[in-house]
C-alpha atoms as a PDB file:
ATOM      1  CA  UNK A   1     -23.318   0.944  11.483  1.00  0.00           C
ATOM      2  CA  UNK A   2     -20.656   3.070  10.227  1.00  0.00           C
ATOM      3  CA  UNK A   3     -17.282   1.082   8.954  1.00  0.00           C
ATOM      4  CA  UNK A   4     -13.836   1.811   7.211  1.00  0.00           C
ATOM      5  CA  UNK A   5     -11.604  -0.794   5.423  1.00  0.00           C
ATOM      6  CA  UNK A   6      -8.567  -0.194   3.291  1.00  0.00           C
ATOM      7  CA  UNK A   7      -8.128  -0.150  -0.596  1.00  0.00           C
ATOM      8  CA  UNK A   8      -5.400  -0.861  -3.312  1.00  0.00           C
ATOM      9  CA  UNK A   9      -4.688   2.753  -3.040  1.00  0.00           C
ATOM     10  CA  UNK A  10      -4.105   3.960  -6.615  1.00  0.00           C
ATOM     11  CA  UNK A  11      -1.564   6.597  -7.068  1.00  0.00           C
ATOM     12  CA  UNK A  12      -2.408   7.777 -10.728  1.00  0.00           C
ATOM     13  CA  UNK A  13       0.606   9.449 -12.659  1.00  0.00           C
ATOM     14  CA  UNK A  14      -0.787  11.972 -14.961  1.00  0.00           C
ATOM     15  CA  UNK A  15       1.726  12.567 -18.553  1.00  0.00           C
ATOM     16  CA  UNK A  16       3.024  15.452 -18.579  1.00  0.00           C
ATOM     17  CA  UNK A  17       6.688  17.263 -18.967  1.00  0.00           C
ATOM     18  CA  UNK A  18       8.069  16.718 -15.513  1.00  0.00           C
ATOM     19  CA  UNK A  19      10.711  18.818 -13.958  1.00  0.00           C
ATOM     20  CA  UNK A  20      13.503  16.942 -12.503  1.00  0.00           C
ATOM     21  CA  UNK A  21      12.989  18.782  -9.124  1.00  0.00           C
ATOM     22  CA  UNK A  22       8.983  17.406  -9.896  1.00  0.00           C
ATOM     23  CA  UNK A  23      10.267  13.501 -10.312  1.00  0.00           C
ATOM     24  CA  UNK A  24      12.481  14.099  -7.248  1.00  0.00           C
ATOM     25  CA  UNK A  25       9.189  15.604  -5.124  1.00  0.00           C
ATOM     26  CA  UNK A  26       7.243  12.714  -6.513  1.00  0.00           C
ATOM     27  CA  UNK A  27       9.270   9.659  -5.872  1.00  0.00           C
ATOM     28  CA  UNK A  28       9.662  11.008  -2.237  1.00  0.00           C
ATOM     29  CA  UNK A  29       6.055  11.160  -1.783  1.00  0.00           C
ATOM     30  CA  UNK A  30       5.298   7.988  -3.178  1.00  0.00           C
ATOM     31  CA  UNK A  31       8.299   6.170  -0.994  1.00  0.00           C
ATOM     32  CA  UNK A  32       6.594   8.360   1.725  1.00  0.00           C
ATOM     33  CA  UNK A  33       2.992   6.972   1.405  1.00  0.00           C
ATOM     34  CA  UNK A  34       5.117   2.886   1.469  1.00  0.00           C
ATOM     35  CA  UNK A  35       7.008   3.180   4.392  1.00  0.00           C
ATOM     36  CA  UNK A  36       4.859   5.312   7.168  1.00  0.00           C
ATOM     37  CA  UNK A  37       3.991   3.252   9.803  1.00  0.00           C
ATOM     38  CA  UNK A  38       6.112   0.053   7.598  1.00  0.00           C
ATOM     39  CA  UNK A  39       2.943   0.615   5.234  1.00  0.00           C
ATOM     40  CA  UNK A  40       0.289  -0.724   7.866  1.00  0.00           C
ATOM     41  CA  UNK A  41      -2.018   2.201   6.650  1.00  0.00           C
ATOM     42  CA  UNK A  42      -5.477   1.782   5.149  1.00  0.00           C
ATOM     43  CA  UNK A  43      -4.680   4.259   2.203  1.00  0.00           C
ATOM     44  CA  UNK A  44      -1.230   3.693   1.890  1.00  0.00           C
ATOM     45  CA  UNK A  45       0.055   3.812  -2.006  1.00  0.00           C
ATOM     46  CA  UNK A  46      -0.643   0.461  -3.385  1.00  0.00           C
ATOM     47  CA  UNK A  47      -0.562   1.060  -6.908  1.00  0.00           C
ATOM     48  CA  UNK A  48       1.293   3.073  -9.194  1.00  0.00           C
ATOM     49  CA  UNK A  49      -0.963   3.930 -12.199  1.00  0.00           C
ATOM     50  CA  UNK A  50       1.636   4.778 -15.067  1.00  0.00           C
ATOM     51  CA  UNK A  51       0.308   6.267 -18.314  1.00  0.00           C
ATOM     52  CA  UNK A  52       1.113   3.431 -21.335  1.00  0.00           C
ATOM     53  CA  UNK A  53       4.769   4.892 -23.635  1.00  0.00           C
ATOM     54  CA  UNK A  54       4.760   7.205 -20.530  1.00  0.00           C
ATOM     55  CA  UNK A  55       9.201   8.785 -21.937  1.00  0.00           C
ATOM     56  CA  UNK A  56       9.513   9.909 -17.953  1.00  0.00           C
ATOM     57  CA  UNK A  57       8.366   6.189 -16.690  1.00  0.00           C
ATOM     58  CA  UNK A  58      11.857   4.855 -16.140  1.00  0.00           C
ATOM     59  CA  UNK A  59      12.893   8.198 -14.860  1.00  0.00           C
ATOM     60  CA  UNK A  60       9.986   8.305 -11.530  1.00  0.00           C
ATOM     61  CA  UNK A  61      10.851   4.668 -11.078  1.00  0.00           C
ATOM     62  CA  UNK A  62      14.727   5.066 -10.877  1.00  0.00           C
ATOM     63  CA  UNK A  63      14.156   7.658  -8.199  1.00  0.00           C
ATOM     64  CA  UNK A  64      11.472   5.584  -6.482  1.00  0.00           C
ATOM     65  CA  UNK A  65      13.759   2.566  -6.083  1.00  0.00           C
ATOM     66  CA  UNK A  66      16.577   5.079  -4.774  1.00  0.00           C
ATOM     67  CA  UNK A  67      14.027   6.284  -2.273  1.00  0.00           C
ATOM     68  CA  UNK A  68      13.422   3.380  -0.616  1.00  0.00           C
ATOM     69  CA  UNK A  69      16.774   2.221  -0.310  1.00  0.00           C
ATOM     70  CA  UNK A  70      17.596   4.723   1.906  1.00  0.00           C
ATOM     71  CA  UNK A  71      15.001   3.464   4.657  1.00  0.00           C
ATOM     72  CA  UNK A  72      15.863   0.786   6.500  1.00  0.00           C
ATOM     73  CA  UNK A  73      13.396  -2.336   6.000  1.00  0.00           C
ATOM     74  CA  UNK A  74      11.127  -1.928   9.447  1.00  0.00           C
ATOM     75  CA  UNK A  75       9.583  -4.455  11.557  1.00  0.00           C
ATOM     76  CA  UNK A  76       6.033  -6.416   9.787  1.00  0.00           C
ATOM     77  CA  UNK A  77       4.287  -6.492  12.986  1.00  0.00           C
ATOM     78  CA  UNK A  78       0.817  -6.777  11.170  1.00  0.00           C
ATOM     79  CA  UNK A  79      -0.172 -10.211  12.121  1.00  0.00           C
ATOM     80  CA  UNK A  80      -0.219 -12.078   8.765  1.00  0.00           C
ATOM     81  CA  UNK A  81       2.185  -9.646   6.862  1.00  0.00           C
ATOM     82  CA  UNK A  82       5.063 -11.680   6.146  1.00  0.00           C
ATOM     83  CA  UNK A  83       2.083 -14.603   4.716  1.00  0.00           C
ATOM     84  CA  UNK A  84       0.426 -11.810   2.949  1.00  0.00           C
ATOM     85  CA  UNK A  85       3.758 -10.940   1.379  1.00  0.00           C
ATOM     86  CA  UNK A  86       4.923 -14.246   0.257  1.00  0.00           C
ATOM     87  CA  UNK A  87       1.883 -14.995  -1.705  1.00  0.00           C
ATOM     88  CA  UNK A  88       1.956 -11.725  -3.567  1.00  0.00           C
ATOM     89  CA  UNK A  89       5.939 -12.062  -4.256  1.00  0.00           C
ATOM     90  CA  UNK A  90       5.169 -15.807  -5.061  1.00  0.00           C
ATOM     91  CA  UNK A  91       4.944 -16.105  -9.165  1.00  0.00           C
ATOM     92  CA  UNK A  92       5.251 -11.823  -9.871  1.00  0.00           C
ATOM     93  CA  UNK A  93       8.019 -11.695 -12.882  1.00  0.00           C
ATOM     94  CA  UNK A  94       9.256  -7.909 -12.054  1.00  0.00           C
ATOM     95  CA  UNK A  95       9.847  -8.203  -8.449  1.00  0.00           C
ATOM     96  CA  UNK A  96      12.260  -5.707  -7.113  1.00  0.00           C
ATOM     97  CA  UNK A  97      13.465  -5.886  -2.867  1.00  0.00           C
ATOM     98  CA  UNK A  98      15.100  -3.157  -1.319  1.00  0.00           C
ATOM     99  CA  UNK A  99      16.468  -2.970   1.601  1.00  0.00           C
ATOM    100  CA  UNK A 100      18.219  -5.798   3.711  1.00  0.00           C
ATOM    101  CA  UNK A 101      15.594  -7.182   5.692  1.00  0.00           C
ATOM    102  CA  UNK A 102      16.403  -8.738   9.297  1.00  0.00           C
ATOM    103  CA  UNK A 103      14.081 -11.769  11.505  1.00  0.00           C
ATOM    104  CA  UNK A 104      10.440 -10.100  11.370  1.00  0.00           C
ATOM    105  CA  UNK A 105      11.112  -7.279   8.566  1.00  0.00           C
ATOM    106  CA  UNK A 106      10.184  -6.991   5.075  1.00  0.00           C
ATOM    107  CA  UNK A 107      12.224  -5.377   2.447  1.00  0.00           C
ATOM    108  CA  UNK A 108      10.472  -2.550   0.864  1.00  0.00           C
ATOM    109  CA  UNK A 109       9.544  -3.995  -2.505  1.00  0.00           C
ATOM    110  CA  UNK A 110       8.096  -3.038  -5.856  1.00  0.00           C
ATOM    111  CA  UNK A 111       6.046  -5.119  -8.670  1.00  0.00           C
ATOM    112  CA  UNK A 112       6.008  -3.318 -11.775  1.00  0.00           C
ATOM    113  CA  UNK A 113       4.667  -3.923 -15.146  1.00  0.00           C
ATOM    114  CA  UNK A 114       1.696  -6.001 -14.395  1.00  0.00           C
ATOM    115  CA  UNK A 115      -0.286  -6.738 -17.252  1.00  0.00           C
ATOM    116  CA  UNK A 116      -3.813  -4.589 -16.799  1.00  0.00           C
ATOM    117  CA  UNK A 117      -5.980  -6.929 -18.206  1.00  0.00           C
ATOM    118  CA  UNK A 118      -4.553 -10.032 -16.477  1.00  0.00           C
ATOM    119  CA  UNK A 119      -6.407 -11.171 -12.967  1.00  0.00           C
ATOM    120  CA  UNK A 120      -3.199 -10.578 -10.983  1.00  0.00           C
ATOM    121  CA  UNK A 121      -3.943 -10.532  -7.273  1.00  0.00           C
ATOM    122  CA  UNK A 122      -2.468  -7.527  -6.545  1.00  0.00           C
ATOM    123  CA  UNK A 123      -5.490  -5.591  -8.145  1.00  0.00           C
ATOM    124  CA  UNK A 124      -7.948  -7.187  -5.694  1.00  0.00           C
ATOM    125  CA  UNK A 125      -5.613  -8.251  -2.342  1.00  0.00           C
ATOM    126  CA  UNK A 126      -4.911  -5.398  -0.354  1.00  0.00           C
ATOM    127  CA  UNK A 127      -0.660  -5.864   0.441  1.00  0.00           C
ATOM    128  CA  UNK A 128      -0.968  -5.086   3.929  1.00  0.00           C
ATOM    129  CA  UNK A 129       2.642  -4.890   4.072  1.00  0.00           C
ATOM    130  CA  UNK A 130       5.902  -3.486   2.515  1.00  0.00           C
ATOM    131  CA  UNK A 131       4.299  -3.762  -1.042  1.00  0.00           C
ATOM    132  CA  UNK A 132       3.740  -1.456  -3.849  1.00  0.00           C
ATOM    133  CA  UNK A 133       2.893  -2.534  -7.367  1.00  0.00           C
ATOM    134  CA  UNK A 134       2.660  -0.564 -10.625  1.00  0.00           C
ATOM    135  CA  UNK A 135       0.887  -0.998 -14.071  1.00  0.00           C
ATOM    136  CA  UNK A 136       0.671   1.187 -17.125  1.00  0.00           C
ATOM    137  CA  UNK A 137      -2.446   2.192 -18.808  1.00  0.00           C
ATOM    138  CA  UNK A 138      -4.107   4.156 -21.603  1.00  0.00           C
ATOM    139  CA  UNK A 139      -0.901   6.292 -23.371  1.00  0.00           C
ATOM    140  CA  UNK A 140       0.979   9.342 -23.012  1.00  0.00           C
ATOM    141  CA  UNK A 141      -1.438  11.060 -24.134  1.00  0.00           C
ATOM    142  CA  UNK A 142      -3.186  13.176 -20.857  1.00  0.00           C
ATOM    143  CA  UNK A 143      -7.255  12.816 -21.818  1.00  0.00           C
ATOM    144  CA  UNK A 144      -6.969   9.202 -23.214  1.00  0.00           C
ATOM    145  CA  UNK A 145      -4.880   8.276 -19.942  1.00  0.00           C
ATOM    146  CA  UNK A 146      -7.057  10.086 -17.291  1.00  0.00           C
ATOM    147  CA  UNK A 147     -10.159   8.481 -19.010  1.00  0.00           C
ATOM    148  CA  UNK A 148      -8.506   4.788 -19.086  1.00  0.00           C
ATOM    149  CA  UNK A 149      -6.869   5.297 -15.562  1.00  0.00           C
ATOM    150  CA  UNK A 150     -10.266   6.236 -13.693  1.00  0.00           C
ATOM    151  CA  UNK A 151     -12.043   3.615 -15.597  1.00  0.00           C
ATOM    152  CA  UNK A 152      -8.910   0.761 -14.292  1.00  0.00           C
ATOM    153  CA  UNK A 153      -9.037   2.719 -10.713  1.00  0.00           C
ATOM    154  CA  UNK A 154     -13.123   2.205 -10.681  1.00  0.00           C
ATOM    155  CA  UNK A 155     -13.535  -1.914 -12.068  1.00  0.00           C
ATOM    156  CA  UNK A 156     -10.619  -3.572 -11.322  1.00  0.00           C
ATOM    157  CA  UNK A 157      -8.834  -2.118  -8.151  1.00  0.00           C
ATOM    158  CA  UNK A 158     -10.274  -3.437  -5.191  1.00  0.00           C
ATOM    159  CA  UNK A 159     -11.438  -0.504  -2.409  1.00  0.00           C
ATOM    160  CA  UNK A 160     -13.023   2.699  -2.791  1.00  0.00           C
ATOM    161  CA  UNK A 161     -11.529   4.526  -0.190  1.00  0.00           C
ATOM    162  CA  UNK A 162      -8.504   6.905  -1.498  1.00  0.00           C
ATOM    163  CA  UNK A 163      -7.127   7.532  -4.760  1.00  0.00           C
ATOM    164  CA  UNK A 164      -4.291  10.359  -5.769  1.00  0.00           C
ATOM    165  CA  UNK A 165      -3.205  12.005  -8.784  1.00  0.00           C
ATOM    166  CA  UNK A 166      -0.311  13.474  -9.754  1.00  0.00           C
ATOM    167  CA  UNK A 167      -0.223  16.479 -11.871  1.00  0.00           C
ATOM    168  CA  UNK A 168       2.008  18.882 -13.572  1.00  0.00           C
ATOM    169  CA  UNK A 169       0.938  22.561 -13.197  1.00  0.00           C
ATOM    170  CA  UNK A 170       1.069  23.312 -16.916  1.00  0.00           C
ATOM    171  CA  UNK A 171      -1.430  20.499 -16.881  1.00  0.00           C
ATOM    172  CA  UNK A 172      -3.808  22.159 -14.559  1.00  0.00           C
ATOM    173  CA  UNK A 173      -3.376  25.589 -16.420  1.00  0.00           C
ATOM    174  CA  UNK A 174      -4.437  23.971 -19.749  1.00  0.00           C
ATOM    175  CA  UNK A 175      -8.229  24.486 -20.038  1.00  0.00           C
ATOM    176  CA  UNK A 176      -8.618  21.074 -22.063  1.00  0.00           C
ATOM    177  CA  UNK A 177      -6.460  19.244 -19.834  1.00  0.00           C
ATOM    178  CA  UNK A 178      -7.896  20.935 -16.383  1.00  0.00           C
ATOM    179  CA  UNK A 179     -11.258  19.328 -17.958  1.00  0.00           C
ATOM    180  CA  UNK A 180     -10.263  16.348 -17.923  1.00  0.00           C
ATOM    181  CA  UNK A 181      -8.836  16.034 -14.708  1.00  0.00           C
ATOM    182  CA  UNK A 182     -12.437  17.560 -13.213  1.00  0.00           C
ATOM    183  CA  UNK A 183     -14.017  14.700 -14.862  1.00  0.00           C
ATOM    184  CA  UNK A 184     -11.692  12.078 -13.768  1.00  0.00           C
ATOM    185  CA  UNK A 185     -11.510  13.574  -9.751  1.00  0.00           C
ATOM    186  CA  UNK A 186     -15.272  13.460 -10.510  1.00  0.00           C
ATOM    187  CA  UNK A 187     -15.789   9.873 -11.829  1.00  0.00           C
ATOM    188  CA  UNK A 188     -13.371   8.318  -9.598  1.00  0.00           C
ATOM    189  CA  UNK A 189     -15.403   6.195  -6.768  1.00  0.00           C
ATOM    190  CA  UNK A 190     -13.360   6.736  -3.763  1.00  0.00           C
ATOM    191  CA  UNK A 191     -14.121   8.719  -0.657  1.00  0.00           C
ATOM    192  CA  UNK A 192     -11.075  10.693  -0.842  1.00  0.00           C
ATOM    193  CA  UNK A 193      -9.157  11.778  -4.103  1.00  0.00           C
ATOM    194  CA  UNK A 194      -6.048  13.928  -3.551  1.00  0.00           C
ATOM    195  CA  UNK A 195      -4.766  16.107  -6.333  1.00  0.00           C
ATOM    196  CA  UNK A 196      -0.511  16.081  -5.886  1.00  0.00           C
ATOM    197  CA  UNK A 197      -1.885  15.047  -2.135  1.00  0.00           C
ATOM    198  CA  UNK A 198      -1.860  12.025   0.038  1.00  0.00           C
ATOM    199  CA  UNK A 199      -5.140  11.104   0.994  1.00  0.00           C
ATOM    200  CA  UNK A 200      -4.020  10.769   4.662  1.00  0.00           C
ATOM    201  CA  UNK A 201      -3.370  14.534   4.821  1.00  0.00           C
ATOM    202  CA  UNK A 202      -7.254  14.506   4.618  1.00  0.00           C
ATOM    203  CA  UNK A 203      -7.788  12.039   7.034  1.00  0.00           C
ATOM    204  CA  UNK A 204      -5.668  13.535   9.815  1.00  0.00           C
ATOM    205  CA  UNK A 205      -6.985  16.721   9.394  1.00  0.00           C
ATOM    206  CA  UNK A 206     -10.246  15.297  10.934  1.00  0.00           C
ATOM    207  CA  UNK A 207     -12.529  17.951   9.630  1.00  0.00           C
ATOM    208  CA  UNK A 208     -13.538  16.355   6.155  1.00  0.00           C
ATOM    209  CA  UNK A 209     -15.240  13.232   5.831  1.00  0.00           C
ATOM    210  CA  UNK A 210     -13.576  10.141   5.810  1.00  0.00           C
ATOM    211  CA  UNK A 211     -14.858   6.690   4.521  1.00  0.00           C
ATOM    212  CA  UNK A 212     -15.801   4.697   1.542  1.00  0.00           C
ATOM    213  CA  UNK A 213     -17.275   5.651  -1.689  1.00  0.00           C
ATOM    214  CA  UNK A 214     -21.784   5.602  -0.881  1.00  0.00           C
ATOM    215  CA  UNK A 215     -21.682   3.573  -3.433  1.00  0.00           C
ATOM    216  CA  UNK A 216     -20.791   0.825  -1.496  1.00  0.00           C
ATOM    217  CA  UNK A 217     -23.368  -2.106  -0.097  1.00  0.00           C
ATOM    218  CA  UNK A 218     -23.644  -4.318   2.557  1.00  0.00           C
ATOM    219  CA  UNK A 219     -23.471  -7.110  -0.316  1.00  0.00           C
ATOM    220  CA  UNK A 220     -20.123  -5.625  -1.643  1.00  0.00           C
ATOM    221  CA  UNK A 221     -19.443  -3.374   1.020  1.00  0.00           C
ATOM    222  CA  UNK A 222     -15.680  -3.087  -0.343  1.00  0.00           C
ATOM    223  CA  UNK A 223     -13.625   0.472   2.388  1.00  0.00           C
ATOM    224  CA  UNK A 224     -16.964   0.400   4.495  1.00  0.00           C
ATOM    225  CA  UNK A 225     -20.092   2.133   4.803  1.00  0.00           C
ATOM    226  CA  UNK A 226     -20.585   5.819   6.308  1.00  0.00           C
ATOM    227  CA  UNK A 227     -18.422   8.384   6.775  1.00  0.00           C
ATOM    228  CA  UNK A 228     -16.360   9.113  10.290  1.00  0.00           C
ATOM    229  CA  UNK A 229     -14.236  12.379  11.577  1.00  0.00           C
ATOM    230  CA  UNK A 230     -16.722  14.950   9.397  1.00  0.00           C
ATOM    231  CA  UNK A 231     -16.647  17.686  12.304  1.00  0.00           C
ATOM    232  CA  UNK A 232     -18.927  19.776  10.080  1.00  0.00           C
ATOM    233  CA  UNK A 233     -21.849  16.934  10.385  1.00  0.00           C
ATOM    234  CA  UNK A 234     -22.111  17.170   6.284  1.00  0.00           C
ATOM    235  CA  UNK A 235     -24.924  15.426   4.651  1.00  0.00           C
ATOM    236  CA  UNK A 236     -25.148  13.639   1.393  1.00  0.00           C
ATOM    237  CA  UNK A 237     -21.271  13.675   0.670  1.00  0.00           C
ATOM    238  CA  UNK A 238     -20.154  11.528  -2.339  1.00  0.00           C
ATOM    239  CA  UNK A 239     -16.136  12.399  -1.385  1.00  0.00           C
ATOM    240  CA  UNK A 240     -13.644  14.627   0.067  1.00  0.00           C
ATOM    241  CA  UNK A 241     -11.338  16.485  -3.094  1.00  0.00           C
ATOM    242  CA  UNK A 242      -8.466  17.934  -1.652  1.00  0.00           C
ATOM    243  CA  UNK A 243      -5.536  19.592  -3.907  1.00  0.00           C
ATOM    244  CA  UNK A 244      -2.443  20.909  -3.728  1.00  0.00           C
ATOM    245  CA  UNK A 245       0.981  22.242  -4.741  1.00  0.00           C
ATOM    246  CA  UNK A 246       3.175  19.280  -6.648  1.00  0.00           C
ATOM    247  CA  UNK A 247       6.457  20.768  -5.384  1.00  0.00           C
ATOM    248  CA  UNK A 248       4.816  21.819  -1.294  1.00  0.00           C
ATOM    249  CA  UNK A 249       6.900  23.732   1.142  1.00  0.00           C
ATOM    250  CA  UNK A 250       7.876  23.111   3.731  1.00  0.00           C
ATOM    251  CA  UNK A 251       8.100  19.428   2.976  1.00  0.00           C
ATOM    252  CA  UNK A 252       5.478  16.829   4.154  1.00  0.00           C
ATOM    253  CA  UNK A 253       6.637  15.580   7.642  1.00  0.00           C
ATOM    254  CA  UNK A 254       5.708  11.547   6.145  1.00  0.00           C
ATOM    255  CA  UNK A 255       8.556  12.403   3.538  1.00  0.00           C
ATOM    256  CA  UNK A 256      11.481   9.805   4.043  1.00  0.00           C
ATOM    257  CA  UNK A 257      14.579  11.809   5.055  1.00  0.00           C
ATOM    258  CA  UNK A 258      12.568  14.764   7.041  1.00  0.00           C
ATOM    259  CA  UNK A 259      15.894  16.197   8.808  1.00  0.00           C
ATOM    260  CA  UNK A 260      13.871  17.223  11.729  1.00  0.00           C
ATOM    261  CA  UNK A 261      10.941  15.058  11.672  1.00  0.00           C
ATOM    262  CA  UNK A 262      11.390  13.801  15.558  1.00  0.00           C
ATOM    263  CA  UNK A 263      11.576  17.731  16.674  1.00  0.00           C
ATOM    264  CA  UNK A 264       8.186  18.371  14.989  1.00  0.00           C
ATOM    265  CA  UNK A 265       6.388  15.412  16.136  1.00  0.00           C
ATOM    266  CA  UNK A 266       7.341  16.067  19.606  1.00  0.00           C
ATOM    267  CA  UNK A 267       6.889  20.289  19.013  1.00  0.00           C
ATOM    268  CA  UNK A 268       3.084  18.983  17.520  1.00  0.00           C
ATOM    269  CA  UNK A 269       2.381  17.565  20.695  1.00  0.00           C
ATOM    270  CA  UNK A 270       2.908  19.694  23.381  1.00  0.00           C
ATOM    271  CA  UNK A 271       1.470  22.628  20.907  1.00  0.00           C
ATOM    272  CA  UNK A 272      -1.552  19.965  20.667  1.00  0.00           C
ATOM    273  CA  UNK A 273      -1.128  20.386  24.583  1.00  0.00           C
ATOM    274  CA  UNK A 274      -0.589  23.674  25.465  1.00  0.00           C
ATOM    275  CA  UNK A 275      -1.263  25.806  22.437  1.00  0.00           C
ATOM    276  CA  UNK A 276       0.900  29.200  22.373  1.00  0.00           C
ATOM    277  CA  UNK A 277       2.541  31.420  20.184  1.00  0.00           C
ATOM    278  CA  UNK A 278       5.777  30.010  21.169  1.00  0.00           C
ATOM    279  CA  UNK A 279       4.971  26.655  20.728  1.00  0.00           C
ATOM    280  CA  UNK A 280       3.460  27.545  16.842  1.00  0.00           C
ATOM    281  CA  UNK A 281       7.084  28.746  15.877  1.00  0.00           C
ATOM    282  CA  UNK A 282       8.488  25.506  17.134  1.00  0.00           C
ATOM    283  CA  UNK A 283       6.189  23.535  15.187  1.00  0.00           C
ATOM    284  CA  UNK A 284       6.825  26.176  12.071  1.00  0.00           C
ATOM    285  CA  UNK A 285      10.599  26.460  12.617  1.00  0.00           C
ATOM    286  CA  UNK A 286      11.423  22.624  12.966  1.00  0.00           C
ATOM    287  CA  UNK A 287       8.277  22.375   9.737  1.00  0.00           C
ATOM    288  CA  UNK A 288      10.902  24.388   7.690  1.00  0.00           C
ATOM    289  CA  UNK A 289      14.017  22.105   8.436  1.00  0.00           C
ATOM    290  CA  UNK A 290      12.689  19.661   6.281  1.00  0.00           C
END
């Protein structure tokens, strides 16, 4: 019996000396990985993983918030989303909405500075719903955070299904610091870890494996048991790494404010359909007019 459930999907911020073109590219991501699909998606960002003193913290979150304004508040069409979100809203000190929110929406909405060692129950309910929560760990320093981060990710975030870091490039030239990042993308029990990528890229791709972490039981089963897509039929997989560019071009089509994002979808499709030459520079032209 193969299965997949969702996680808390940790989005771990890795210290480092941001550009402002970097913070820009990374609150649009994160706002991206909310809102698709009005966050109904099993590895949809969850939880912001902040590094402890992190100077560029108020910076990311600024931009974040500013994000999400800009997208309307969609409808929660989850059955039990708008009960799901009062009881995580219900008591949180740092609540943030966004967003005005008509009969059957949820504003977009943010939870920050959760205490990690408190038994908040946004570490072990998934928010199936407009939600994303954030907590800082370990310090600005990048080793000591990586290490603390992982460990948080591994005991007390429900799910082992996705996880994502965020990384400067200086950070992943620095043979001390690249080091640590292998051992943390290493250590982290989730099926999927994405280095400066969504997770989901992974997943629609279809090729890699997709699932839980193996170590998961039918006792504590937590994202499921076995793997599904896995076109390649691989054996014995522990998880799917995938990695990529922190600044990507052309721009992810789930980033909010994709000028063209209705042209590519439908240009995807009938290329899906009827593959041609023509129909790959539609996809790549509208791709570009991001």
């Amino acid at each position: 019996m193969t299965s997949e459930l969702g996680n808390v999907s940790p989005v771990l911020v890795v210290p480092g000396k941001y550009s402002d073109a970097e913070l820009d590219a990374m609150a649009r991501g994160i706002a991206g990985m909310v809102v698709q699909n009005a966050s109904f998606n099993c590895n949809a960002a969850k939880m912001l993983v902040t590094p402890r003193g992190f100077p560029q913290r108020s910076a990311l979150l600024d931009r974040l918030r500013e994000q999400l304004s800009r997208v309307p508040p969609r409808n929660a069409y989850y059955p039990g989303a708008l009960q799901r979100y009062a009881a995580l809203t219900e008591g949180a000190v740092h609540v943030t909405r966004l967003g005005d929110a008509g009969v059957g929406e949820l504003p977009w909405t943010l939870i920050t500075e959760l205490d990690p060692e408190s038994d908040a129950p946004q570490f072990t309910v998934e928010p199936f719903c407009s939600i994303l929560s954030e907590v800082s760990v370990g310090s600005a320093d990048p080793v000591e955070f990586l290490a603390s981060a992982t460990a948080f990710a591994n005991d007390k975030l429900w799910g082992t299904l996705s996880a994502m870091l965020y990384v400067t490039p200086l950070t992943e030239r620095d043979a001390t610091l690249s080091a640590a990042l292998d051992r943390a993308v290493a250590a982290l029990r989730y099926g999927t870890v994405g280095v400066n990528q969504w997770p989901a890229s992974a997943y629609a791709l279809a090729t890699a494996p997709w699932g839980g972490h193996p170590s998961a039981t039918l006792s504590d089963v937590q994202s499921g048991l076995g793997w599904v897509h896995n076109a390649l039929l691989l054996e014995n997989v522990e998880k799917t790494v995938q990695r990529g560019p922190l600044r990507a071009f052309p721009a992810p089509p789930y980033f909010p404010g994709h000028r063209s994002l209705h042209h590519l979808g439908r240009a995807l499709a009938d290329f899906e359909a009827v593959p041609s030459a023509v129909g790959l520079a539609k996809v790549g032209y509208f791709a570009v007019r991001s």
